[in-house]
Protein backbone atom coordinates (compact mmCIF):
# COMPACT_ATOMS: atom_id res chain seq x y z
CA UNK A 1 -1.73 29.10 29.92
CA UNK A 2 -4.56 30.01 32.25
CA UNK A 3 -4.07 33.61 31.99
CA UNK A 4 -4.44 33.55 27.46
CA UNK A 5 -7.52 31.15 28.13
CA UNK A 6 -8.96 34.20 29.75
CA UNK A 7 -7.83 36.38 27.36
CA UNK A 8 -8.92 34.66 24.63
CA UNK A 9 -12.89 34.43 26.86
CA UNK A 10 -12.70 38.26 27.07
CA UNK A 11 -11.92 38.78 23.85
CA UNK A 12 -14.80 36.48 22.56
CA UNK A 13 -17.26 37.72 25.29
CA UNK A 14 -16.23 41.48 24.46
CA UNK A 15 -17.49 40.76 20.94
CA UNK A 16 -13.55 41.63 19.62
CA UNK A 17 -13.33 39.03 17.04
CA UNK A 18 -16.95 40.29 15.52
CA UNK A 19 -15.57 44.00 15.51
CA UNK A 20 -12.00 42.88 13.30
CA UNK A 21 -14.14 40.23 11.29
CA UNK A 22 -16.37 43.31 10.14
CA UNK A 23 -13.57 45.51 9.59
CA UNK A 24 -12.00 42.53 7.22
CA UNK A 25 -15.43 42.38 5.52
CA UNK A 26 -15.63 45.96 5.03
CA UNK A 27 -11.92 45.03 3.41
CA UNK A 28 -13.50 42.81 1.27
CA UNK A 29 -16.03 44.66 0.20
CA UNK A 30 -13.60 47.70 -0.03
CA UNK A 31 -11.73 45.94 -2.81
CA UNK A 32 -14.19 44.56 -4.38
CA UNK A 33 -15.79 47.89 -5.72
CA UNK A 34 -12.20 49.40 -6.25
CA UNK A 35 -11.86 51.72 -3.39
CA UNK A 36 -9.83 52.85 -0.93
CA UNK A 37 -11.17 54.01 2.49
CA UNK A 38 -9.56 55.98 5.29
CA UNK A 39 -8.50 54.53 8.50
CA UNK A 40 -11.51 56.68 10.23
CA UNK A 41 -13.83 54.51 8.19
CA UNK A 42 -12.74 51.20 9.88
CA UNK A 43 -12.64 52.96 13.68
CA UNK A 44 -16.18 54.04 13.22
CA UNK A 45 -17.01 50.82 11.72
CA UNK A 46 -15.29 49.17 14.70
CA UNK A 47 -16.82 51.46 17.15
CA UNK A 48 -20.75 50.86 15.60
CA UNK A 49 -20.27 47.10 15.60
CA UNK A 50 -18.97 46.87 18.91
CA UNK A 51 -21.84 49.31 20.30
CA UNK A 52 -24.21 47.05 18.56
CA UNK A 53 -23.02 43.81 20.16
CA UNK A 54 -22.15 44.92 23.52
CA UNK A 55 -25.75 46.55 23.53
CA UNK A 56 -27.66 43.69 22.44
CA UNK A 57 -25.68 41.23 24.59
CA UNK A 58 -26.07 43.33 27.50
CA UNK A 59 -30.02 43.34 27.14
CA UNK A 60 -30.13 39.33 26.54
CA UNK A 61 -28.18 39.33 30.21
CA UNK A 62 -30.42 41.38 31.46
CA UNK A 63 -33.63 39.11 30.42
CA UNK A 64 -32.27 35.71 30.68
CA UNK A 65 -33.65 34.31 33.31
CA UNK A 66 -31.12 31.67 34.35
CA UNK A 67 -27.61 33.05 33.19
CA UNK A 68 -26.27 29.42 31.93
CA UNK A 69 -24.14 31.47 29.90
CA UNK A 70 -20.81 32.55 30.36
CA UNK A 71 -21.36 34.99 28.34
CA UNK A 72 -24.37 36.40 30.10
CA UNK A 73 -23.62 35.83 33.22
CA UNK A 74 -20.05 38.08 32.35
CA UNK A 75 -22.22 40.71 31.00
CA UNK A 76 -24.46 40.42 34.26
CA UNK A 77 -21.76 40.85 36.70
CA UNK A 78 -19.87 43.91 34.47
CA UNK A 79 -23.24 45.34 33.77
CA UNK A 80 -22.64 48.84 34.85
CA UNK A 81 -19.08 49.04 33.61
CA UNK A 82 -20.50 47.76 30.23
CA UNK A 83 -22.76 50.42 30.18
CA UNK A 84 -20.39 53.22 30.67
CA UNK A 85 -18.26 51.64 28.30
CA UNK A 86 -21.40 51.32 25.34
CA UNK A 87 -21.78 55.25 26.31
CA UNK A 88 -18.43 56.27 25.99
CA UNK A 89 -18.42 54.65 22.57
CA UNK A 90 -21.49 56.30 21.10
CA UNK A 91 -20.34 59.71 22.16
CA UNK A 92 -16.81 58.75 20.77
CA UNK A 93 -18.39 57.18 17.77
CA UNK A 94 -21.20 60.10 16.92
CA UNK A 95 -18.23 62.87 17.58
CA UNK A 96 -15.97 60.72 15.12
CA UNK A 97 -18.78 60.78 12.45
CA UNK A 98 -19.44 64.27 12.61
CA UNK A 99 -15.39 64.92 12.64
CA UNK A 100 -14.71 63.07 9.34
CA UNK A 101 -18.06 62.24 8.04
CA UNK A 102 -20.00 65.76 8.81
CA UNK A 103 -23.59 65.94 8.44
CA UNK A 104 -23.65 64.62 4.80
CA UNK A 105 -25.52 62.80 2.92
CA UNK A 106 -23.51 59.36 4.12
CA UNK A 107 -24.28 60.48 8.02
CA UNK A 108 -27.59 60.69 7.66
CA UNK A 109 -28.37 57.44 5.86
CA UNK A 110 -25.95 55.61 8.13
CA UNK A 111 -28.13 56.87 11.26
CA UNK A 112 -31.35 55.84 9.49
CA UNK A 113 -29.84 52.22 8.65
CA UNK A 114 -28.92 52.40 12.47
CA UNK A 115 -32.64 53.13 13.45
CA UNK A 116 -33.73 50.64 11.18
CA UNK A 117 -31.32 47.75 12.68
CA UNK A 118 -33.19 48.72 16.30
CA UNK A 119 -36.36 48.88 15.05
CA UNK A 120 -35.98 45.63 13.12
CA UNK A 121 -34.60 43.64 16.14
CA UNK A 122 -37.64 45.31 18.55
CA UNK A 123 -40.30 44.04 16.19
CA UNK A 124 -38.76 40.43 15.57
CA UNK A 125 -38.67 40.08 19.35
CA UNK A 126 -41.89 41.09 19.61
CA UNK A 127 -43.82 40.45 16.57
CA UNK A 128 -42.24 38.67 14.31
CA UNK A 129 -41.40 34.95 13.93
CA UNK A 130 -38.21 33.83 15.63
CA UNK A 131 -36.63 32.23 12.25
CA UNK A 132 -36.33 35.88 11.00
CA UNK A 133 -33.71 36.91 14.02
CA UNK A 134 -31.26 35.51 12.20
CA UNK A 135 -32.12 36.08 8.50
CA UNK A 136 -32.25 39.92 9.79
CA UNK A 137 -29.02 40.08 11.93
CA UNK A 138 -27.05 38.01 8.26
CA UNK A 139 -28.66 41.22 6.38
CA UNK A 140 -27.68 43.93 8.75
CA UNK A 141 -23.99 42.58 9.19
CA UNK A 142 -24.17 42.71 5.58
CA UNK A 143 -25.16 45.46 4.82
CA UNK A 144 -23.31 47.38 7.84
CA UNK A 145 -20.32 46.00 6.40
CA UNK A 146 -20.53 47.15 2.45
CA UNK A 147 -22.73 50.42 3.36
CA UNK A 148 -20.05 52.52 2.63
CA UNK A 149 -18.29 50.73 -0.20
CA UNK A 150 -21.29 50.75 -2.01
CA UNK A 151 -21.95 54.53 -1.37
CA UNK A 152 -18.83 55.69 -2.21
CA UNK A 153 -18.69 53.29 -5.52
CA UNK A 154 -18.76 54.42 -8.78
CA UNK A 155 -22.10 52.96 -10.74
CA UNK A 156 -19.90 50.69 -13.33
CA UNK A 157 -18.21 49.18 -10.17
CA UNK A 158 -21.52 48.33 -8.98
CA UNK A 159 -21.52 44.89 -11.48
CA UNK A 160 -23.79 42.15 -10.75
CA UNK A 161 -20.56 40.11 -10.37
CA UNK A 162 -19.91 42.10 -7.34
CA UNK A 163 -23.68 42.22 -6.07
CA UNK A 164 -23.10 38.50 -6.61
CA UNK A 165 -20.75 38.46 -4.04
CA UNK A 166 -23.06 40.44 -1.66
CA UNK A 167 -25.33 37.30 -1.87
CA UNK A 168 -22.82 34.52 -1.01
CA UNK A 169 -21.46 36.54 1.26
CA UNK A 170 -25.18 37.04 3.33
CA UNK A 171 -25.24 33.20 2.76
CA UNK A 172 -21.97 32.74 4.55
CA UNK A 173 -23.10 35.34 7.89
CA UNK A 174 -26.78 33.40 7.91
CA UNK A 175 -24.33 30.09 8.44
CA UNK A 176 -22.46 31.39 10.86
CA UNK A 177 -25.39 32.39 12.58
CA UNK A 178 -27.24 29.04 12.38
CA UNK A 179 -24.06 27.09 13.68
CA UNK A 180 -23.81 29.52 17.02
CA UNK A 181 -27.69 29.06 17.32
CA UNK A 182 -27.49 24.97 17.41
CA UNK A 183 -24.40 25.49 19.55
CA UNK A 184 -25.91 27.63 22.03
CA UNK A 185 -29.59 25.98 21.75
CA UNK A 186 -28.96 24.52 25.59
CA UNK A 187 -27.92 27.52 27.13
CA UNK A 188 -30.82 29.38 25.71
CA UNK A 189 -33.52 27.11 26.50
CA UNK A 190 -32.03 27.59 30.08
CA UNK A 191 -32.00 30.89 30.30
CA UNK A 192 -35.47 30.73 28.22
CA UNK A 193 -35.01 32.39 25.06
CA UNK A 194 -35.94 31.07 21.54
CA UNK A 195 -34.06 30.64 18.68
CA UNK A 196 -34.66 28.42 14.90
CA UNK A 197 -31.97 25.61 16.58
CA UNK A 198 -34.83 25.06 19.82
CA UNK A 199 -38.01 25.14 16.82
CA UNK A 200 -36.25 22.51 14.48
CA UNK A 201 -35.26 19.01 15.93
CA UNK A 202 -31.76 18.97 15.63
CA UNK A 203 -31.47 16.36 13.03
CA UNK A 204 -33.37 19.04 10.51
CA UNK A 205 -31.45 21.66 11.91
CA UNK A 206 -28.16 19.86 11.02
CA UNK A 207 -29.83 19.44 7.46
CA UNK A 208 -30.31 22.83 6.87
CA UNK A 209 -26.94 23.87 8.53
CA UNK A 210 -25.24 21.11 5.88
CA UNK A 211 -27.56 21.98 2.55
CA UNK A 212 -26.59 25.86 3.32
CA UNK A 213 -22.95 25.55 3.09
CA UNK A 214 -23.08 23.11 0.56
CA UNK A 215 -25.10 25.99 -0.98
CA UNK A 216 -21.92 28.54 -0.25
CA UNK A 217 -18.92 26.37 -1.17
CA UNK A 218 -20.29 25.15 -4.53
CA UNK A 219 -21.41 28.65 -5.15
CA UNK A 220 -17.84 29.88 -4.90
CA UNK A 221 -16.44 27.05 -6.81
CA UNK A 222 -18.72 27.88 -9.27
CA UNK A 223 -17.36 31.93 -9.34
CA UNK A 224 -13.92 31.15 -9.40
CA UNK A 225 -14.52 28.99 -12.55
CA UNK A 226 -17.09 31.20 -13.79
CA UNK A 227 -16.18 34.71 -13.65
CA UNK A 228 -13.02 36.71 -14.45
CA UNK A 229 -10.21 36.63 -13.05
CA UNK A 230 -10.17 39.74 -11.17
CA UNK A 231 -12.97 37.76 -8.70
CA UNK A 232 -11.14 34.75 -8.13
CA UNK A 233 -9.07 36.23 -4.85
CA UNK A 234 -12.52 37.06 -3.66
CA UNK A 235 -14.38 34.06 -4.40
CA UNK A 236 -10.77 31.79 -2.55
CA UNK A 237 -11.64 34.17 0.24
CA UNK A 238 -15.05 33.11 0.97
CA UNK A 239 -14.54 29.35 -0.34
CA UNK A 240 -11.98 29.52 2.94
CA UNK A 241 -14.38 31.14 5.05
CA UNK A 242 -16.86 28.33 4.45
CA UNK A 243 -14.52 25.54 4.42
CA UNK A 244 -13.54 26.68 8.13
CA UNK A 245 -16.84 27.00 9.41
CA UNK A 246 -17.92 23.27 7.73
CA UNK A 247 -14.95 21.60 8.77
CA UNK A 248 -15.03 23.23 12.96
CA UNK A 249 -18.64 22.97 13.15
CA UNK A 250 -18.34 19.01 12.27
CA UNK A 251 -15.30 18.06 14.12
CA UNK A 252 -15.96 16.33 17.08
CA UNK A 253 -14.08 16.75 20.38
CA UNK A 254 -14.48 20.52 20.07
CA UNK A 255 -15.94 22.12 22.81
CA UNK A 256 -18.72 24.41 21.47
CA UNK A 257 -16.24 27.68 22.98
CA UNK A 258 -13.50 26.42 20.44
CA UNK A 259 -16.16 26.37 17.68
CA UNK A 260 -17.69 29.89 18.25
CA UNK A 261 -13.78 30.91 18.66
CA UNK A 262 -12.44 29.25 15.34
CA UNK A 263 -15.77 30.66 13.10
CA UNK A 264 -15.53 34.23 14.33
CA UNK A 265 -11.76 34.29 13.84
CA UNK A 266 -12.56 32.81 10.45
CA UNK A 267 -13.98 35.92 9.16
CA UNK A 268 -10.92 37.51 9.21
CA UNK A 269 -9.10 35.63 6.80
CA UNK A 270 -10.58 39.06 3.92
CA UNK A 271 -7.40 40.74 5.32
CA UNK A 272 -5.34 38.12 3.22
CA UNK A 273 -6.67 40.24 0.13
CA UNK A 274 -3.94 42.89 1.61
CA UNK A 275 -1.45 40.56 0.02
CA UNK A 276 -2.83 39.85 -3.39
């Protein structure tokens, strides 16, 4: 039992769950615009998201000042292999995209919306105020994970039914964020960074965490009554999504691990649309 406690640590630490959640969303979105992707298309996926995380992660671990946690202090003590392992996957990934992608039109953009995510996270830190971090990190998941669905597309797929979707579903990653921010608010004020959970008292916080997914289960009630039929699958996919996320983040005796565990794992449920 030990031994798949530490399994499951690594596999949450390593950012794994994040990298099959995106793929699933990418799933979603896939479906949702009527297309049908390669297998290529989900490793480079997997391989930016992971980069992304890893890279980011690595960089709190190597600012945090006290290390409270585990997360950071993993990252701290694997920093080097980390680091080899980032490289390895931006040569692997950047060789992949010029092996199945070549230097198109869909390469190009992809590295610019790359740049931008960098850019974007650079100024927040620096300029910007600290209740954008998450807004912007919701956006780029978002985006990241419908980039190519929506540039592949046809125009008439492109409905506001489906852009609809794109909204609830930027709703749903800003709540996951918010829940792993008031989660984790302890460990960063330790290790002295600043997130919207340490600016709010927690009381608000919980207010805004309750109002916003309040905000995305009635809004996919609402589409599954609403719209046609072909966006009902999509709209019980999300209305899950939520519901686990409410229903962990409010159960008590949960340690805050099992929480983070439960809400990342939760966005994989888009693979049940492989059945429908």
């Amino acid at each position: 039992m030990g031994k798949l406690i530490r399994l499951q640590q690594l596999f949450s630490w390593l950012s794994l769950d994040v990298v099959f959640g995106a793929m699933a969303s990418m799933y979603f979105f896939q479906e949702l615009v009527h297309l049908q992707l390669e297998g290529s298309t989900y490793m480079l996926l997997a391989l930016a998201v992971w980069t992304l995380y890893s890279l980011d992660h690595l960089l709190d671990a190597r600012q945090s000042k006290g290390s409270s946690s585990p997360r950071r202090v993993f990252y701290k003590q694997n920093m080097l292999v980390l680091s080899l392992g980032i490289l390895v996957a931006v040569i692997a990934g950047l060789a992949g995209a010029f092996y199945w992608l070549g230097w198109g039109k869909e390469l190009q953009l992809t590295l610019v919306l790359i740049a931008a995510m960098g850019g974007c996270r650079w100024a927040i830190q620096k300029l910007g105020p600290v209740v954008l971090k998450e807004v912007s990190i919701a956006l780029f998941y978002v985006v990241g994970s419908l980039w190519l669905p929506i540039l592949r597309s046809e125009a008439q797929d492109l409905s506001w039914q489906a852009l609809a979707f794109v909204l609830v579903f930027f709703v749903l990653a800003l709540l996951n964020l918010w829940m792993l921010s008031f989660l984790d608010r302890e460990d960063d004020r330790q290790d002295g960074f600043i997130s919207i959970a340490m600016l709010l008292p927690p009381i608000q916080m919980i207010l805004w965490i309750r109002k916003l997914a309040f905000l995305g289960i009635f809004g996919t009630m609402a589409s599954f009554i609403l719209l046609p039929s072909f966006y009902r699958p999509f709209s019980c996919v999300l209305l899950l999504v939520f519901l686990v996320h409410y229903l962990t983040f409010f159960q008590s005796g949960l340690s805050a691990t099992a929480k983070r565990q439960r809400m990342e794992i939760s966005f994989w449920i888009p693979w049940l649309l492989l059945w429908i």
